[in-house]
PDB file of N, CA and C in Angstrom:
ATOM      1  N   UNK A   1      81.940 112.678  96.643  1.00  0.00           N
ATOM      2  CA  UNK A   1      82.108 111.289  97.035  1.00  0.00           C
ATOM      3  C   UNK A   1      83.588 111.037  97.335  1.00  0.00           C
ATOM      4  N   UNK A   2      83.938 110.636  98.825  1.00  0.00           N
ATOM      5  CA  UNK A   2      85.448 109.877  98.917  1.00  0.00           C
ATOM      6  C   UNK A   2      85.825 108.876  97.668  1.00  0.00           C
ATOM      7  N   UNK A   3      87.251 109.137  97.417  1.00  0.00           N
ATOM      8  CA  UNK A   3      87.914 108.436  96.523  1.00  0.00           C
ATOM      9  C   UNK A   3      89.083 107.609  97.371  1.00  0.00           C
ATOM     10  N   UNK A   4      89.044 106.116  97.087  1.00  0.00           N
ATOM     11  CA  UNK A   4      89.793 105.898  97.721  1.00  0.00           C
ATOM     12  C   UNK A   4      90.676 105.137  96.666  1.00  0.00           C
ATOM     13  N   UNK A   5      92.466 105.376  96.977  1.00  0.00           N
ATOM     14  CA  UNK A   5      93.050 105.036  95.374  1.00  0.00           C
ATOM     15  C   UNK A   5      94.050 104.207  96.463  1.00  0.00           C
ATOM     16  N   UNK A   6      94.267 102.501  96.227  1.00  0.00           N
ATOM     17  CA  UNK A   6      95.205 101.787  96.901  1.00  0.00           C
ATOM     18  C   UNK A   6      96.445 101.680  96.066  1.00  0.00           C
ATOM     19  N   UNK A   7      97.446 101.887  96.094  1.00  0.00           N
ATOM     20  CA  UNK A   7      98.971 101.383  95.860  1.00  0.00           C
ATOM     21  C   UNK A   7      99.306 100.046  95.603  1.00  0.00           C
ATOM     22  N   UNK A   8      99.493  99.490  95.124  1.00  0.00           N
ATOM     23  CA  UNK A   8      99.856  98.132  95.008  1.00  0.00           C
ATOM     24  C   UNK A   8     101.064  97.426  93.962  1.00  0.00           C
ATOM     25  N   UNK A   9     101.725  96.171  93.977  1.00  0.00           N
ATOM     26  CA  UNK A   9     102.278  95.480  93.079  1.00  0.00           C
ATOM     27  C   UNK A   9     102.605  94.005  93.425  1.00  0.00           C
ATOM     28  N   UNK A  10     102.306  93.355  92.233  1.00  0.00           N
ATOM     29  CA  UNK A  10     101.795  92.365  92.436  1.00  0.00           C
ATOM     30  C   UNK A  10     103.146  91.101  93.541  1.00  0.00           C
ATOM     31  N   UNK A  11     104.082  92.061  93.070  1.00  0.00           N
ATOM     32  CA  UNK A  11     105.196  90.467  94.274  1.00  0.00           C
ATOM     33  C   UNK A  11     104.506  91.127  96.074  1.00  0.00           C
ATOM     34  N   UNK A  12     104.350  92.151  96.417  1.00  0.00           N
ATOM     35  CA  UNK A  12     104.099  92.208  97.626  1.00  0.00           C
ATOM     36  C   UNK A  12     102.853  91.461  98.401  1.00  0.00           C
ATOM     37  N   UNK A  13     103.727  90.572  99.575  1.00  0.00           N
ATOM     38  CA  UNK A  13     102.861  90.031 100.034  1.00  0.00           C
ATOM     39  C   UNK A  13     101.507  90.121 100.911  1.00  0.00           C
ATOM     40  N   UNK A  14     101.321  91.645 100.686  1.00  0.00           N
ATOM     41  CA  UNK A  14     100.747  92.280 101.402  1.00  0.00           C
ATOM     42  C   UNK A  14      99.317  92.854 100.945  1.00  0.00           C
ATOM     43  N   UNK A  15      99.564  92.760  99.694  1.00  0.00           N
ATOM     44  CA  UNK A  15      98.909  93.754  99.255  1.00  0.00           C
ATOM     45  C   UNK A  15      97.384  93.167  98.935  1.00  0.00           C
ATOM     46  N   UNK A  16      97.461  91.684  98.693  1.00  0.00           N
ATOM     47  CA  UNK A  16      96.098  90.619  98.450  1.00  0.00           C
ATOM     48  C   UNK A  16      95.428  91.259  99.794  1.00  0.00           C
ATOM     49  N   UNK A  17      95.841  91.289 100.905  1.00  0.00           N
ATOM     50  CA  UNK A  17      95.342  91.615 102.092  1.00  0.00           C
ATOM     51  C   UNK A  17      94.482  92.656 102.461  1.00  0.00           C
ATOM     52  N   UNK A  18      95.603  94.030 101.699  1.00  0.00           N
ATOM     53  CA  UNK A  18      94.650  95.152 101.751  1.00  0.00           C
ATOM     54  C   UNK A  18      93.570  95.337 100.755  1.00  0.00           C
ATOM     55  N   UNK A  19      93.876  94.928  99.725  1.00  0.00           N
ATOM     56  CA  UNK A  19      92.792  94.831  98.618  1.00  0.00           C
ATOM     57  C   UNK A  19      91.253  94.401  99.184  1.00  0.00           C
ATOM     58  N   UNK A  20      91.742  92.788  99.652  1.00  0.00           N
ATOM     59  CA  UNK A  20      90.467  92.484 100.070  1.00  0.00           C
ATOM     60  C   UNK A  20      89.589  93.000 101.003  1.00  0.00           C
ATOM     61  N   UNK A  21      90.386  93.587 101.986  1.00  0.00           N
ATOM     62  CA  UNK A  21      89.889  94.584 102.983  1.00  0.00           C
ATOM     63  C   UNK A  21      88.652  95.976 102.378  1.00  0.00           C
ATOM     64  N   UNK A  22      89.722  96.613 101.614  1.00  0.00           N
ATOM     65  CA  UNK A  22      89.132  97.739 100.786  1.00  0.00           C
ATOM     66  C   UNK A  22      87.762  96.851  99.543  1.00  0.00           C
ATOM     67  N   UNK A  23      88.027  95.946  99.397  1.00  0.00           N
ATOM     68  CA  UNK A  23      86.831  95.397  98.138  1.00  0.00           C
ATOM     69  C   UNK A  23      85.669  95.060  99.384  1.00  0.00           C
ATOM     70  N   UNK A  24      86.265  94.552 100.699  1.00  0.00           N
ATOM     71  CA  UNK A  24      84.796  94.188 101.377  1.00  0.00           C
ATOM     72  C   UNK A  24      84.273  95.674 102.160  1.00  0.00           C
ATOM     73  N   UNK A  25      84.922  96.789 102.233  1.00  0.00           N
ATOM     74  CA  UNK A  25      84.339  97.842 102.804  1.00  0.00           C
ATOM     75  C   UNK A  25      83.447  98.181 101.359  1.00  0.00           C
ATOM     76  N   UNK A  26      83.829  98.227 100.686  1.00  0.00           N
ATOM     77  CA  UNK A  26      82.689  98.542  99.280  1.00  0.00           C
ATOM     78  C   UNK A  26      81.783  98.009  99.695  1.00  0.00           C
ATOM     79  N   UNK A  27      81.423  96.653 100.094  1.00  0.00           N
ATOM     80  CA  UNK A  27      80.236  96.230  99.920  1.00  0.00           C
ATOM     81  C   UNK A  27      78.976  96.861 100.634  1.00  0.00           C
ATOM     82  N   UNK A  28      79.626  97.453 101.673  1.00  0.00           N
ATOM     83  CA  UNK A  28      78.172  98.125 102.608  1.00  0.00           C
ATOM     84  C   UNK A  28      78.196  99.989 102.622  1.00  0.00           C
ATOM     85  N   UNK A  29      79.002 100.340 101.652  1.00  0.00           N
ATOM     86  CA  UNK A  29      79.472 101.997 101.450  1.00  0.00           C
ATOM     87  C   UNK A  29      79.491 102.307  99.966  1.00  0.00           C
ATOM     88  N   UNK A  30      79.227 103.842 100.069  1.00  0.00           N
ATOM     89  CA  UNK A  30      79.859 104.307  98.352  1.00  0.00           C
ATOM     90  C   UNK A  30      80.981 104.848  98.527  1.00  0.00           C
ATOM     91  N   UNK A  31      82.026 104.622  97.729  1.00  0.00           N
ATOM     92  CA  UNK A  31      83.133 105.633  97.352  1.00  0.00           C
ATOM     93  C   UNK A  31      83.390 105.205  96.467  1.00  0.00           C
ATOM     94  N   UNK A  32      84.610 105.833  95.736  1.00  0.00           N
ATOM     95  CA  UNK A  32      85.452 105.765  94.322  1.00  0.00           C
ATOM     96  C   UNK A  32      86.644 105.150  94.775  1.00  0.00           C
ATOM     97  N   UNK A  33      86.881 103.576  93.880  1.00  0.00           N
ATOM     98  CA  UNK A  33      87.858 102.628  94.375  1.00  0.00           C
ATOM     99  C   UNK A  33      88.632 102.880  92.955  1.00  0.00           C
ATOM    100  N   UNK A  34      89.489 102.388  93.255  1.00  0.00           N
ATOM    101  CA  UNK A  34      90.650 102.728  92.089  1.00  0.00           C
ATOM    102  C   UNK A  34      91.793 101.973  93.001  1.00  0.00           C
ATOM    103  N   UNK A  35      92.870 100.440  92.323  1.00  0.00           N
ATOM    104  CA  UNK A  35      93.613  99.938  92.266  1.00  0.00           C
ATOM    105  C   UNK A  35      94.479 100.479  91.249  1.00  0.00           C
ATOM    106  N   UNK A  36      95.434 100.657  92.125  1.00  0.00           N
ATOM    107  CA  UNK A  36      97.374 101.501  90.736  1.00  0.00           C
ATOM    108  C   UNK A  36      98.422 100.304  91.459  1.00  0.00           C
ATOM    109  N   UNK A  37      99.066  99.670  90.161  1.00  0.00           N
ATOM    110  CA  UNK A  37      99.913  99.203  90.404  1.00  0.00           C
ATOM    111  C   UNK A  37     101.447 100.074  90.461  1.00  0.00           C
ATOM    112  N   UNK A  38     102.193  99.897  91.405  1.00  0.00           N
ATOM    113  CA  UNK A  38     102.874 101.239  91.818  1.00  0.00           C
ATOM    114  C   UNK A  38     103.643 101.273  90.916  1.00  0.00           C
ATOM    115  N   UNK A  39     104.146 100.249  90.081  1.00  0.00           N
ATOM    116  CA  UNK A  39     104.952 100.240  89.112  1.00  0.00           C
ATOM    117  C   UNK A  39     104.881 100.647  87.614  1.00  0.00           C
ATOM    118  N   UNK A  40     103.477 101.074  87.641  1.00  0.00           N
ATOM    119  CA  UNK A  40     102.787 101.228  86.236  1.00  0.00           C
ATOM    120  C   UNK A  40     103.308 103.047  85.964  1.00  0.00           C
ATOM    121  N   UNK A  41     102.802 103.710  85.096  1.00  0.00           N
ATOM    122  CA  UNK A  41     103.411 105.071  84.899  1.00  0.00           C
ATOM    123  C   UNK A  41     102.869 105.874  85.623  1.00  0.00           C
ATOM    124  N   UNK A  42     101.314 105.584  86.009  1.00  0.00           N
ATOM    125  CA  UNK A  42     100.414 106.431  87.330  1.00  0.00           C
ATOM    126  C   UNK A  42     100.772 106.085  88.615  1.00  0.00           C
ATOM    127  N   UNK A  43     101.488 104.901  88.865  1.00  0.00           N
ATOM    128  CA  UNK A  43     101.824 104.507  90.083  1.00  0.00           C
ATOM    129  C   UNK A  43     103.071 105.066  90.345  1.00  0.00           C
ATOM    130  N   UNK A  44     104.376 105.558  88.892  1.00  0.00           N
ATOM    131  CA  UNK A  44     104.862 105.699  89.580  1.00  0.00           C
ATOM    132  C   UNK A  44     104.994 107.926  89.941  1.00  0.00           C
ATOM    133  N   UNK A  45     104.026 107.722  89.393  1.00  0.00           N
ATOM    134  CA  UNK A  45     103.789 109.481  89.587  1.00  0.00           C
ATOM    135  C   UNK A  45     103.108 109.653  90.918  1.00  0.00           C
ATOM    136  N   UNK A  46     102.708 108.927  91.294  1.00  0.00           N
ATOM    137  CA  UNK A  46     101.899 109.079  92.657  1.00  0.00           C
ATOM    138  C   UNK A  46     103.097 108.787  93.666  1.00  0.00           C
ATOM    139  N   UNK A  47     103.815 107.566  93.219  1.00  0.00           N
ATOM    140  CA  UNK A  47     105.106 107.457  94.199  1.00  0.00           C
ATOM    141  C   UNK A  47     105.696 108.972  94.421  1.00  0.00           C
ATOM    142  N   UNK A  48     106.230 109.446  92.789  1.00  0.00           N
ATOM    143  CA  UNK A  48     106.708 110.563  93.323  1.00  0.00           C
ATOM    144  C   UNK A  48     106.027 111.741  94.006  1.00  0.00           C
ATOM    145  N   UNK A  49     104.809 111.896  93.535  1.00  0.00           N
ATOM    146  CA  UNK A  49     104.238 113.121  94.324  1.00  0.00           C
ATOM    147  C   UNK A  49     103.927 113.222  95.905  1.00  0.00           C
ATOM    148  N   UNK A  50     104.160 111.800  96.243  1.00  0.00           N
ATOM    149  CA  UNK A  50     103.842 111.718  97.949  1.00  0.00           C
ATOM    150  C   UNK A  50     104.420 111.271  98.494  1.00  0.00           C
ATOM    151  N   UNK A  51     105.893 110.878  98.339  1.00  0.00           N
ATOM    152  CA  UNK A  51     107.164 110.330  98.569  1.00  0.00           C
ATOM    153  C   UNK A  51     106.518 108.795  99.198  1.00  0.00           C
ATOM    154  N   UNK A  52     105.895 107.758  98.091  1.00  0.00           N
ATOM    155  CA  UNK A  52     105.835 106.561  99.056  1.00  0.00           C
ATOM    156  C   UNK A  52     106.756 105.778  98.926  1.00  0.00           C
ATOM    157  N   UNK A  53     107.132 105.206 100.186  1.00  0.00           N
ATOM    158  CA  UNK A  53     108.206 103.945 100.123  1.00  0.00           C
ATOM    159  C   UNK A  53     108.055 102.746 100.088  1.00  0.00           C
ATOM    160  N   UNK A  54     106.334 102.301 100.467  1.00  0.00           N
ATOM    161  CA  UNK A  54     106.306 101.304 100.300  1.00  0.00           C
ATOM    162  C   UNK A  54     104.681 101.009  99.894  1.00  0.00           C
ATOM    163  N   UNK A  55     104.767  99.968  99.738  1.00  0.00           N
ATOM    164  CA  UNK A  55     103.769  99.332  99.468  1.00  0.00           C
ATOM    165  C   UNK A  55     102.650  98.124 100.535  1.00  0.00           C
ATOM    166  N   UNK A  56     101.814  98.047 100.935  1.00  0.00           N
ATOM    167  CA  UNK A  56     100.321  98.729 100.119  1.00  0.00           C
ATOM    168  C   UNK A  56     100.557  99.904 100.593  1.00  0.00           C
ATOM    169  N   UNK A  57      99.687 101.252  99.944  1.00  0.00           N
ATOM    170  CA  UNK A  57      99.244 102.480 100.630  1.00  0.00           C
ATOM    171  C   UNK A  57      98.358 102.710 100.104  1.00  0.00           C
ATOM    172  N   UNK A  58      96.909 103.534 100.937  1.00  0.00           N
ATOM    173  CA  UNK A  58      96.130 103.661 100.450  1.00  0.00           C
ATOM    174  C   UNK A  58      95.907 105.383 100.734  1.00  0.00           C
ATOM    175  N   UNK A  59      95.234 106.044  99.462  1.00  0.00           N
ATOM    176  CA  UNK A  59      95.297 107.283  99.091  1.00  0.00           C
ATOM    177  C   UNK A  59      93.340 108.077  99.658  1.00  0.00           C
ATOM    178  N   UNK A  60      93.575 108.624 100.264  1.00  0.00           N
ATOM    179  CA  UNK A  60      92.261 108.856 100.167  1.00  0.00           C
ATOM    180  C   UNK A  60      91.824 110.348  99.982  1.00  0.00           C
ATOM    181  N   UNK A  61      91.158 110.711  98.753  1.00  0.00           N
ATOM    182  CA  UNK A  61      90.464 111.848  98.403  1.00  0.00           C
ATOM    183  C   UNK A  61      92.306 112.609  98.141  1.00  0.00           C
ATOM    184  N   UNK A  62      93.173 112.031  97.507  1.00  0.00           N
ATOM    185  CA  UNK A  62      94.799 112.102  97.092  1.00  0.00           C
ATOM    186  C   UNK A  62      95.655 112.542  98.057  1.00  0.00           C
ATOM    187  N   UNK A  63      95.422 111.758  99.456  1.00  0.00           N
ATOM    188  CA  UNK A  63      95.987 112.063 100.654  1.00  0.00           C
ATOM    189  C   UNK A  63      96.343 110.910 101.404  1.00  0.00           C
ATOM    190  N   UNK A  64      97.650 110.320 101.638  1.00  0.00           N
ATOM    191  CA  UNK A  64      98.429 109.059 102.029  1.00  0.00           C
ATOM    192  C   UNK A  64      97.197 108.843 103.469  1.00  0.00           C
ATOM    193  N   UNK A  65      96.658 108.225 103.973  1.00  0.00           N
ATOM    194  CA  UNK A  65      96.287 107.764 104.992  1.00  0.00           C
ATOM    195  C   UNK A  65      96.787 106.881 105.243  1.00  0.00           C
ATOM    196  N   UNK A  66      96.943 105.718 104.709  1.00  0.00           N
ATOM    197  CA  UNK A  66      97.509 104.165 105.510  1.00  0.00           C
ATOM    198  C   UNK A  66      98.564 103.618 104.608  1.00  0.00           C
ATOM    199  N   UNK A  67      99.522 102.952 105.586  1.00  0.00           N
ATOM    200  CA  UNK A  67     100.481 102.370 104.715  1.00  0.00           C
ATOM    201  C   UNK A  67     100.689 100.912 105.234  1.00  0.00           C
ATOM    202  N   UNK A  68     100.451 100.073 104.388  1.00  0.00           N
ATOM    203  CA  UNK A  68     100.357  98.814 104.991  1.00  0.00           C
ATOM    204  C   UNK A  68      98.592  98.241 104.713  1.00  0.00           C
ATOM    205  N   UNK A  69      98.292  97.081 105.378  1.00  0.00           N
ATOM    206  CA  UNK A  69      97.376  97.035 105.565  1.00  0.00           C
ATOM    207  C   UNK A  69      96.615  97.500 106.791  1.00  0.00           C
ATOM    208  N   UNK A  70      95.284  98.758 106.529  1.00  0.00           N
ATOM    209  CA  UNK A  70      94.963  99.517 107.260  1.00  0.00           C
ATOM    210  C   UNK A  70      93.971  98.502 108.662  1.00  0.00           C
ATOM    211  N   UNK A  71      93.814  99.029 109.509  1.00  0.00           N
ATOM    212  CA  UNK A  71      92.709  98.450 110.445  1.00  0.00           C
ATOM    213  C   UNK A  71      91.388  98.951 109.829  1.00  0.00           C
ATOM    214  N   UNK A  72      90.633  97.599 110.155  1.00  0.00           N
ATOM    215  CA  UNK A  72      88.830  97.681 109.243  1.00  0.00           C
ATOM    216  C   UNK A  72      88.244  99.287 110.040  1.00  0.00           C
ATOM    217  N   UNK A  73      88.381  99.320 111.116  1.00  0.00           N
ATOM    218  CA  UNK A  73      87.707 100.430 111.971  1.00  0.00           C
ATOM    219  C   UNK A  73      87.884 101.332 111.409  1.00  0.00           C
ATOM    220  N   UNK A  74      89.534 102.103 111.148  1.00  0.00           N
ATOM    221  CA  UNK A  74      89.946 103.195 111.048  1.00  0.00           C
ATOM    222  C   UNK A  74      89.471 103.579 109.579  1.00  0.00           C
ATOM    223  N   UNK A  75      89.567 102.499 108.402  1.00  0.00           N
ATOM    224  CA  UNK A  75      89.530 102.217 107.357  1.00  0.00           C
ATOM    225  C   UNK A  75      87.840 103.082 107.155  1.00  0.00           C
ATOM    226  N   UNK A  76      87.151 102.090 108.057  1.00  0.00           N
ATOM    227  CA  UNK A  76      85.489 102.269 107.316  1.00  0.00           C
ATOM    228  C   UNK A  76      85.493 103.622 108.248  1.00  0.00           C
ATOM    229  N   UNK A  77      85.767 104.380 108.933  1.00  0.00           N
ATOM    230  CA  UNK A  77      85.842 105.698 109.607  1.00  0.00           C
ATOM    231  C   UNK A  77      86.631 106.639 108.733  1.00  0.00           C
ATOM    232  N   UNK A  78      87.253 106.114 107.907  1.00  0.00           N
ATOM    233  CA  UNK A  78      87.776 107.247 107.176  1.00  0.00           C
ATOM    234  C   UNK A  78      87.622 107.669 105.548  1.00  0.00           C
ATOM    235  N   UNK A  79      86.449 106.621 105.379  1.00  0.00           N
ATOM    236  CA  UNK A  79      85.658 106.750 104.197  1.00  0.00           C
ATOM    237  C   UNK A  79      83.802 107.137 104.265  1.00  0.00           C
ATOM    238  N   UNK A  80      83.966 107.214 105.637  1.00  0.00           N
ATOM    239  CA  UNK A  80      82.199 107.348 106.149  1.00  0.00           C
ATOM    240  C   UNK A  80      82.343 108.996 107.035  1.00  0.00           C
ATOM    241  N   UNK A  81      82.844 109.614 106.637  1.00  0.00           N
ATOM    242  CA  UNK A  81      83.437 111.245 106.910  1.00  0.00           C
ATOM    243  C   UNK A  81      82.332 112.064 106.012  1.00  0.00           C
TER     244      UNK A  81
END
């Protein structure tokens, strides 16, 4: 099953955006969702292991795909693989 693990912290204004994006592709798919706040001790081990700079990013199957908030298309195409 795709795992999809988003990046996040809570001052970025960005990140309500991608969340909701990723919570409404759940609704019609299976995968493994997992929210890390980047600042937490897993967030910031993931920072280091994949050099992220910013925030949102979303991780999929532990592989940077999108940074920012992703497009719905590319998004539900890259969890329906």
């Amino acid at each position: 099953m795709v795992k999809v693990t988003i990046l996040t912290t809570k001052s970025c204004p960005y990140c309500p955006s991608a969340k909701k994006l990723w919570q409404d592709i759940r609704k019609g798919r299976k995968f493994e969702y997992e929210e890390v706040d980047a600042l937490s001790e897993k967030g910031q081990e993931l920072v280091a292991r994949h050099g992220i700079m910013s925030v949102p990013t979303t991780l999929i199957d532990g592989k940077v795909m999108f940074t920012g908030v992703p497009d719905k298309n590319k998004a539900v195409a890259a969890v329906s693989k």
